[in-house]
Protein backbone atom coordinates (compact mmCIF):
# COMPACT_ATOMS: atom_id res chain seq x y z
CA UNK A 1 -11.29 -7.79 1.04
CA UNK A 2 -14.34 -9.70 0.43
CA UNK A 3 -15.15 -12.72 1.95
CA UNK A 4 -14.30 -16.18 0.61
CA UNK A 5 -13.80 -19.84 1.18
CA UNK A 6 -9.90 -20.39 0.38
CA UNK A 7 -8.48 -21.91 3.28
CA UNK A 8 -4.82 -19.17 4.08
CA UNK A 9 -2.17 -20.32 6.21
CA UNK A 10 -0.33 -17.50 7.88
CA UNK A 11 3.26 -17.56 8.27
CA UNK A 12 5.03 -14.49 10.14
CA UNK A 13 6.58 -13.91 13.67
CA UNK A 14 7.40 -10.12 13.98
CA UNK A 15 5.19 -7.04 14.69
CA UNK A 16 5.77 -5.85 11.04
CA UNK A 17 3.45 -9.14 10.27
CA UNK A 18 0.50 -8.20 12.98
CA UNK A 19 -1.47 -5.92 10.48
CA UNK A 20 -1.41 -8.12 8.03
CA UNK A 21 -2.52 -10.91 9.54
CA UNK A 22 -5.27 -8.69 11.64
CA UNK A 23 -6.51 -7.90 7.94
CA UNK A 24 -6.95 -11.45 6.96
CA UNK A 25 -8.97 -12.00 10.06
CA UNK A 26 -11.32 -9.22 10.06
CA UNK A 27 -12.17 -9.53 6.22
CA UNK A 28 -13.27 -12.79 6.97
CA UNK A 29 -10.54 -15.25 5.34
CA UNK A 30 -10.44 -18.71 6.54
CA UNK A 31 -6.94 -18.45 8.48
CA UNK A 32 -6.88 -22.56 9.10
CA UNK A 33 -3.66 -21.99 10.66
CA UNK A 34 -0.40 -19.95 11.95
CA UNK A 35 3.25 -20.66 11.45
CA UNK A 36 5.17 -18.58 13.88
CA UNK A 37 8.22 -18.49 16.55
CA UNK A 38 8.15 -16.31 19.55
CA UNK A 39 6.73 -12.91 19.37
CA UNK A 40 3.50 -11.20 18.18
CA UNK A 41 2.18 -13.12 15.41
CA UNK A 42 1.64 -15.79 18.22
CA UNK A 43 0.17 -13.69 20.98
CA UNK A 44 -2.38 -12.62 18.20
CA UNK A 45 -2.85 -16.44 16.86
CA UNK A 46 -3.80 -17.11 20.57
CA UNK A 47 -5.91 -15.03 21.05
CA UNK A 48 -7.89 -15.61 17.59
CA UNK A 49 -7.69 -19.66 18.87
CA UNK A 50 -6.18 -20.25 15.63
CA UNK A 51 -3.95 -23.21 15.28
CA UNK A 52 -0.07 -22.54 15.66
CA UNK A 53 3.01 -24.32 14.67
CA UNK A 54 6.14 -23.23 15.90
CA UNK A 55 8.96 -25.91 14.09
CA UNK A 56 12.32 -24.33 14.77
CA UNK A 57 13.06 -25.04 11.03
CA UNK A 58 10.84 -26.30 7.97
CA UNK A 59 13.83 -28.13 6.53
CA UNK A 60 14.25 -31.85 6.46
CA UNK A 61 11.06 -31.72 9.00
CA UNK A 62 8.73 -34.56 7.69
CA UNK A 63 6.29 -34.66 10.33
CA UNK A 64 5.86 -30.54 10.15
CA UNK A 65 5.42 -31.10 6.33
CA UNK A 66 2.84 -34.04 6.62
CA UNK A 67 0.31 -31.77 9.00
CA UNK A 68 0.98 -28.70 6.32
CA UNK A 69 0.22 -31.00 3.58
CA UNK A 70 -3.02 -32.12 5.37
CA UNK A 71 -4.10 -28.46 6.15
CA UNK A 72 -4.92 -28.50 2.26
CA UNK A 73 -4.15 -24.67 2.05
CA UNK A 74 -5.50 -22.73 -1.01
CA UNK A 75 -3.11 -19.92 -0.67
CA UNK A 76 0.05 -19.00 2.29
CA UNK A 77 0.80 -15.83 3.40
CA UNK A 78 3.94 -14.75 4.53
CA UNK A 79 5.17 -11.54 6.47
CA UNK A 80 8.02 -11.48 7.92
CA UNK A 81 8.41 -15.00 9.25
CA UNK A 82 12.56 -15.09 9.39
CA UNK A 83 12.53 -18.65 8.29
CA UNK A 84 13.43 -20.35 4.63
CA UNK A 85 10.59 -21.87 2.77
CA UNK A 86 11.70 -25.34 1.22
CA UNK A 87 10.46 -25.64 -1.79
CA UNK A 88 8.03 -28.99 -0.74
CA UNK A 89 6.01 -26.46 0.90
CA UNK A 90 5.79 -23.87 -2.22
CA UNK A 91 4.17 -26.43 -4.41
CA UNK A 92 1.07 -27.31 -1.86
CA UNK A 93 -1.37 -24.35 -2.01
CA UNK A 94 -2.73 -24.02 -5.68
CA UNK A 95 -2.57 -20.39 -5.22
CA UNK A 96 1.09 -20.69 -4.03
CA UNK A 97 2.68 -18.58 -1.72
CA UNK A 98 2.49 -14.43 -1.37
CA UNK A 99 5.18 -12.63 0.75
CA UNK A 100 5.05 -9.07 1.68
CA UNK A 101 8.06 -7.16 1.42
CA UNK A 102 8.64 -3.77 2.43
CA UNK A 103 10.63 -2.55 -0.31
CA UNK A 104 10.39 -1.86 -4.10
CA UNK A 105 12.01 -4.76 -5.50
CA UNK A 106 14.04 -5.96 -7.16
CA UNK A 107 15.78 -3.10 -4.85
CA UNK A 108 16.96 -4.25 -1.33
CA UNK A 109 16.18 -7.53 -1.49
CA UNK A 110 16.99 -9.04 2.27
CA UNK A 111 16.62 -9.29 5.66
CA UNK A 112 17.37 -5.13 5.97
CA UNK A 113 15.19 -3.36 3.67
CA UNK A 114 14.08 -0.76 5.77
CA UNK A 115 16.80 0.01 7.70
CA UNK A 116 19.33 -0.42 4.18
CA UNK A 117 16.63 2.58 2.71
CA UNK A 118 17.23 4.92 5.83
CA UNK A 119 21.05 4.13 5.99
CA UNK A 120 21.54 4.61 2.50
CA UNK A 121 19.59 8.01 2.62
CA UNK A 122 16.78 6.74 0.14
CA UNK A 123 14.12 9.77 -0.58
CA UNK A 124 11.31 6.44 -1.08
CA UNK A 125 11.26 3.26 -0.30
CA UNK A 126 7.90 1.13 -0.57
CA UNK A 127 6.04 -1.97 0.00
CA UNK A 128 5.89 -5.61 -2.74
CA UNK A 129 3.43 -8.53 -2.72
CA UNK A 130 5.05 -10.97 -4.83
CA UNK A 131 4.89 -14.86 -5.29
CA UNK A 132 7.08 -16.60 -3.45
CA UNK A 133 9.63 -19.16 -5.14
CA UNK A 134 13.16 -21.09 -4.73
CA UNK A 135 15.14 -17.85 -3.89
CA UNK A 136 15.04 -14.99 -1.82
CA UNK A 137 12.55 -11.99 -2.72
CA UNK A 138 12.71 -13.14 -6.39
CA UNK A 139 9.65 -14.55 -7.40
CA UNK A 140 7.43 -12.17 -9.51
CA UNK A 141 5.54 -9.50 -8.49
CA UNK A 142 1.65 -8.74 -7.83
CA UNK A 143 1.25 -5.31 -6.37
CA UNK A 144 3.35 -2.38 -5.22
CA UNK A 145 2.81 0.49 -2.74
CA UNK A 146 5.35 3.32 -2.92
CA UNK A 147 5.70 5.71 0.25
CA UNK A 148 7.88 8.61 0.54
CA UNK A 149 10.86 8.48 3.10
CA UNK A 150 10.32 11.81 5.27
CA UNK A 151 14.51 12.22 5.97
CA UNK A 152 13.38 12.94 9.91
CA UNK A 153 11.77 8.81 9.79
CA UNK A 154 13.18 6.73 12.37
CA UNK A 155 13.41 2.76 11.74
CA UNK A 156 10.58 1.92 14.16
CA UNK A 157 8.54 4.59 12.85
CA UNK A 158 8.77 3.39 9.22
CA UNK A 159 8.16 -0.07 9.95
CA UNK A 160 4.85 0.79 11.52
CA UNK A 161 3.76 2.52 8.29
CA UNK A 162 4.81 0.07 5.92
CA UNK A 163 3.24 -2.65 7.89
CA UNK A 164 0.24 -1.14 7.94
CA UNK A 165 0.60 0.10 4.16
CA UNK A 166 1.30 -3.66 3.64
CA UNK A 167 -1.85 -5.06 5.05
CA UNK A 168 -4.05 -2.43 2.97
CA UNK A 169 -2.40 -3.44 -0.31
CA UNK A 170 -2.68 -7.51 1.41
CA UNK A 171 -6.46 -6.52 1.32
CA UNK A 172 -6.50 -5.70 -2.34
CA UNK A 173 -4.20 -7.81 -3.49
CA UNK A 174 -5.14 -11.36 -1.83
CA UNK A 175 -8.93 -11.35 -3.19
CA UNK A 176 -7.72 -10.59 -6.92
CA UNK A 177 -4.87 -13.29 -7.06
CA UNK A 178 -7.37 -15.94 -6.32
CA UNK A 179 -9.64 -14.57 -8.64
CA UNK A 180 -6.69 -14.72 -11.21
CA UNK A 181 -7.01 -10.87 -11.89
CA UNK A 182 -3.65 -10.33 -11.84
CA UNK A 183 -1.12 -11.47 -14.15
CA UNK A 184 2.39 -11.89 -11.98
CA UNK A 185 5.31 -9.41 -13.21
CA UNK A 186 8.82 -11.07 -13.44
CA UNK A 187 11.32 -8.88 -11.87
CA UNK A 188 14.14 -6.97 -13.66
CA UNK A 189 16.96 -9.15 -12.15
CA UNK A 190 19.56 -7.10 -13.03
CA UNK A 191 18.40 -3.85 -11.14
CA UNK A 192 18.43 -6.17 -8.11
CA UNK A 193 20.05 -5.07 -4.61
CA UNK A 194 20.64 -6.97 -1.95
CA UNK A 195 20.42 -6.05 2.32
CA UNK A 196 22.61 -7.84 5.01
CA UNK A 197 21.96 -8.63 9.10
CA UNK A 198 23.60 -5.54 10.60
CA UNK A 199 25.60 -6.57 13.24
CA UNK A 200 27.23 -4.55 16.41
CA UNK A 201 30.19 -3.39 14.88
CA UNK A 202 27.63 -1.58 12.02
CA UNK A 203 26.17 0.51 14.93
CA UNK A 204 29.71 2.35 15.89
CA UNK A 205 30.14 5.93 15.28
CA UNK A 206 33.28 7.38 13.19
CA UNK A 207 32.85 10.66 14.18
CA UNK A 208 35.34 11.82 10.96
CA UNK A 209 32.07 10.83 8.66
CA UNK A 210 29.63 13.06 7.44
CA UNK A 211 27.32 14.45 9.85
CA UNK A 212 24.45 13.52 8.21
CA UNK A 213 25.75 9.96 7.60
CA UNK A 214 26.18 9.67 11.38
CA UNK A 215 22.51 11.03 12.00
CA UNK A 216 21.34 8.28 9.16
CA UNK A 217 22.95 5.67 11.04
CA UNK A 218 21.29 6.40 14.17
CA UNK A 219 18.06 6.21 12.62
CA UNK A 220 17.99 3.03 10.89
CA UNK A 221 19.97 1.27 13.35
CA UNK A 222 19.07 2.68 17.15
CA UNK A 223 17.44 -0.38 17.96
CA UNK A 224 19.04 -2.66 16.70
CA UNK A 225 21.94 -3.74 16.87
CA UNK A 226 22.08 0.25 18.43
CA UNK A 227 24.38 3.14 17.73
CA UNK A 228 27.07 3.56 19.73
CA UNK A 229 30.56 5.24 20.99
CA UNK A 230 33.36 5.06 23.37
CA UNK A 231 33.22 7.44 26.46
CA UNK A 232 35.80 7.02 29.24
CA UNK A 233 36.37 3.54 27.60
CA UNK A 234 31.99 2.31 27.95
CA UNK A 235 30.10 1.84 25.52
CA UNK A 236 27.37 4.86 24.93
CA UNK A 237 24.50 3.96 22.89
CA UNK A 238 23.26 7.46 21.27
CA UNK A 239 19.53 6.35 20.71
CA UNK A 240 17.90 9.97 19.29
CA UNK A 241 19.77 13.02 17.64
CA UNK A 242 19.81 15.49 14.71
CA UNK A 243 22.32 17.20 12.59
CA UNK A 244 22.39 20.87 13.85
CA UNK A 245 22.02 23.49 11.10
CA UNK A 246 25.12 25.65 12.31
CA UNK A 247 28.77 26.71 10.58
CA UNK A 248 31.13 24.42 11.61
CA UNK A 249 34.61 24.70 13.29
CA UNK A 250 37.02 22.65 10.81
CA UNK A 251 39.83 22.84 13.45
CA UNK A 252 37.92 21.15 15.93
CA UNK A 253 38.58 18.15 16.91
CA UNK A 254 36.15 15.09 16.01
CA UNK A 255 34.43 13.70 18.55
CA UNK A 256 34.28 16.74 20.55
CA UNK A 257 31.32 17.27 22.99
CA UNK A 258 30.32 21.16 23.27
CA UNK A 259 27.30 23.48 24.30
CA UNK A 260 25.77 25.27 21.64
CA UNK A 261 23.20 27.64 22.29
CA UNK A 262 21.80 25.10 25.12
CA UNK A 263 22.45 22.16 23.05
CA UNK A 264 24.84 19.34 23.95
CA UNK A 265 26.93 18.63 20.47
CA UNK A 266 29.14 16.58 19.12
CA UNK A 267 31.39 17.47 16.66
CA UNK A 268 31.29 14.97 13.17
CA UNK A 269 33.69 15.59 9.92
CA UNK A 270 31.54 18.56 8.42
CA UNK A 271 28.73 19.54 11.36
CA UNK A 272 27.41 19.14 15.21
CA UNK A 273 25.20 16.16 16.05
CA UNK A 274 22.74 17.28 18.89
CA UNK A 275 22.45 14.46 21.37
CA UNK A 276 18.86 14.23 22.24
CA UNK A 277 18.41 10.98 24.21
CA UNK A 278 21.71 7.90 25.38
CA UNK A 279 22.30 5.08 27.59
CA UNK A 280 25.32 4.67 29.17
CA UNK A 281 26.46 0.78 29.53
CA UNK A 282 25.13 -0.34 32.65
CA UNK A 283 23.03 2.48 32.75
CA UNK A 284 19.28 3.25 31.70
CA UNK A 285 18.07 5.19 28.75
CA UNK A 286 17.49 8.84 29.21
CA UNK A 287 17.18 12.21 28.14
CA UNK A 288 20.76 14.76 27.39
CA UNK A 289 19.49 16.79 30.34
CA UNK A 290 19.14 14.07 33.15
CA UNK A 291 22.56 12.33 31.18
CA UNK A 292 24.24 15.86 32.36
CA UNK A 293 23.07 16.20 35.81
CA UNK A 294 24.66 12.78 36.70
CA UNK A 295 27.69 13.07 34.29
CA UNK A 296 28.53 17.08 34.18
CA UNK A 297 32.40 15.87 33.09
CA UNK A 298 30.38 15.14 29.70
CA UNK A 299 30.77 18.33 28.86
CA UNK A 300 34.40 19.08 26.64
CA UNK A 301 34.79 15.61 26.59
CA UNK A 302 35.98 13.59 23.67
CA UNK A 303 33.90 10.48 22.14
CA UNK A 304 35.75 7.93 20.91
């Protein structure tokens, strides 16, 4: 990313945005200025002494919109900032605005991408830089990076690597938009998908699904909103497991915690799930091993 004069506002909150925004800085762009809420993005800003606005909303916020206007921005950058862009702000910079996404669109458009990928069992999922505009992950596109979905991947895990595959393709990307080297690609509309906020009631096992299923749950949603079951009527967050590669009972009944071979199982529709790490409400996070030394009645129990 060579070095140049346009003046970049930065507008992102989460640690998904933190290599992109670490890019911008060390490939000396003119970052005038920071639009964040609590998290990362402003820890970094701070300690960068760039400017920072936090507004709890753009909308209907004349004064916020004045100092943006004055900020005379060439181009905005936005990474996961969790807030709507009116469209007063998209026509400021000449260069508009360029969001990174971490999917392929027009597929899982949303607030979920990753997560909707690992749920849904997706073999590849991917990172877009596209121009912003008056709906959600619609505008057209600049640049794509695909990466392969390893089916072992945890959420947390993939983030990290698609952040940081977002900020290399930021750094190629960026410099030839403002040279006008690309020419934007209009999405294909009617291939689009769209993600939703997972709430609690996403994160509860049915232990008559699909082992697998079950497993893919627990990946893309063990930290949030977490994965959980019923045992002795608390809530028991399963936070790490793996489908065991065994024959399978059918007359057992679902739910059913067993020992196999060492491992502590539970028994899903078509497999085992090995429980590798859980939290029992009120309790702390920890290991199968420690979970059994306090609760040995664990053991032939049934999760609801």
């Amino acid at each position: 990313m060579p070095h140049n004069n346009s003046k970049i506002i930065f507008f992102g909150t989460s640690s998904f945005a933190v290599p992109s925004l670490e890019a911008l800085i060390k490939n000396g762009h003119g970052v005038s200025a920071v639009f964040t809420g609590h998290g990362p993005i402003k820890n970094l800003a701070q300690t960068k002494n760039l400017k920072i606005f936090q507004p709890i909303s753009l909308k209907k916020n004349e004064q916020t919109l004045k100092e943006f206007r004055n900020l005379k921005p060439d181009v905005c950058v936005v990474v996961a900032y969790g807030k709507i862009i009116p469209p007063e702000y998209l026509e400021v910079p000449k260069h508009g605005f360029i969001n990174i996404h971490p999917s392929m669109l027009p597929k899982h458009r949303g607030p979920s991408p990753i997560q909707t990928a690992i749920l849904n069992d997706n073999k590849e999922t991917g990172v877009s830089i596209m121009l912003v505009d008056k709906e959600i992950d619609h505008g057209p596109i600049l640049s794509f990076a695909p990466f392969q979905l390893p089916t072992t991947i945890y959420y947390q895990e993939a983030e990290e690597k698609l952040a940081l595959i977002g900020a290399q393709l930021l750094a190629k990307t960026l410099p030839e938009h403002l040279n006008g080297e690309i020419i934007p690609k209009e999405q294909d509309h009617n291939q689009a998908t769209f993600t939703k906020m997972f709430i609690r009631e996403n994160g509860r096992i049915s232990w008559n699904e699909p082992v697998n299923k079950i497993y893919n749950q627990i990946r893309a949603l063990h930290l949030e909103p977490r994965v959980w079951t019923k045992w002795k009527n608390k809530v028991l967050n399963i936070d790490r497991a793996e489908p065991l590669d065994i024959d399978h009972e059918t007359t057992e009944k679902q739910g059913f915690v067993k020992k196999i071979d060492d491992k502590i199982c539970v028994t899903a529709k078509d497999g085992y799930l090995k429980i590798e790490s859980l939290q029992l409400e009120g309790g702390k996070k920890m290991d199968i091993k420690s979970f059994l030394n306090g609760h040995p009645d664990f053991l032939n129990s049934v999760l609801k």
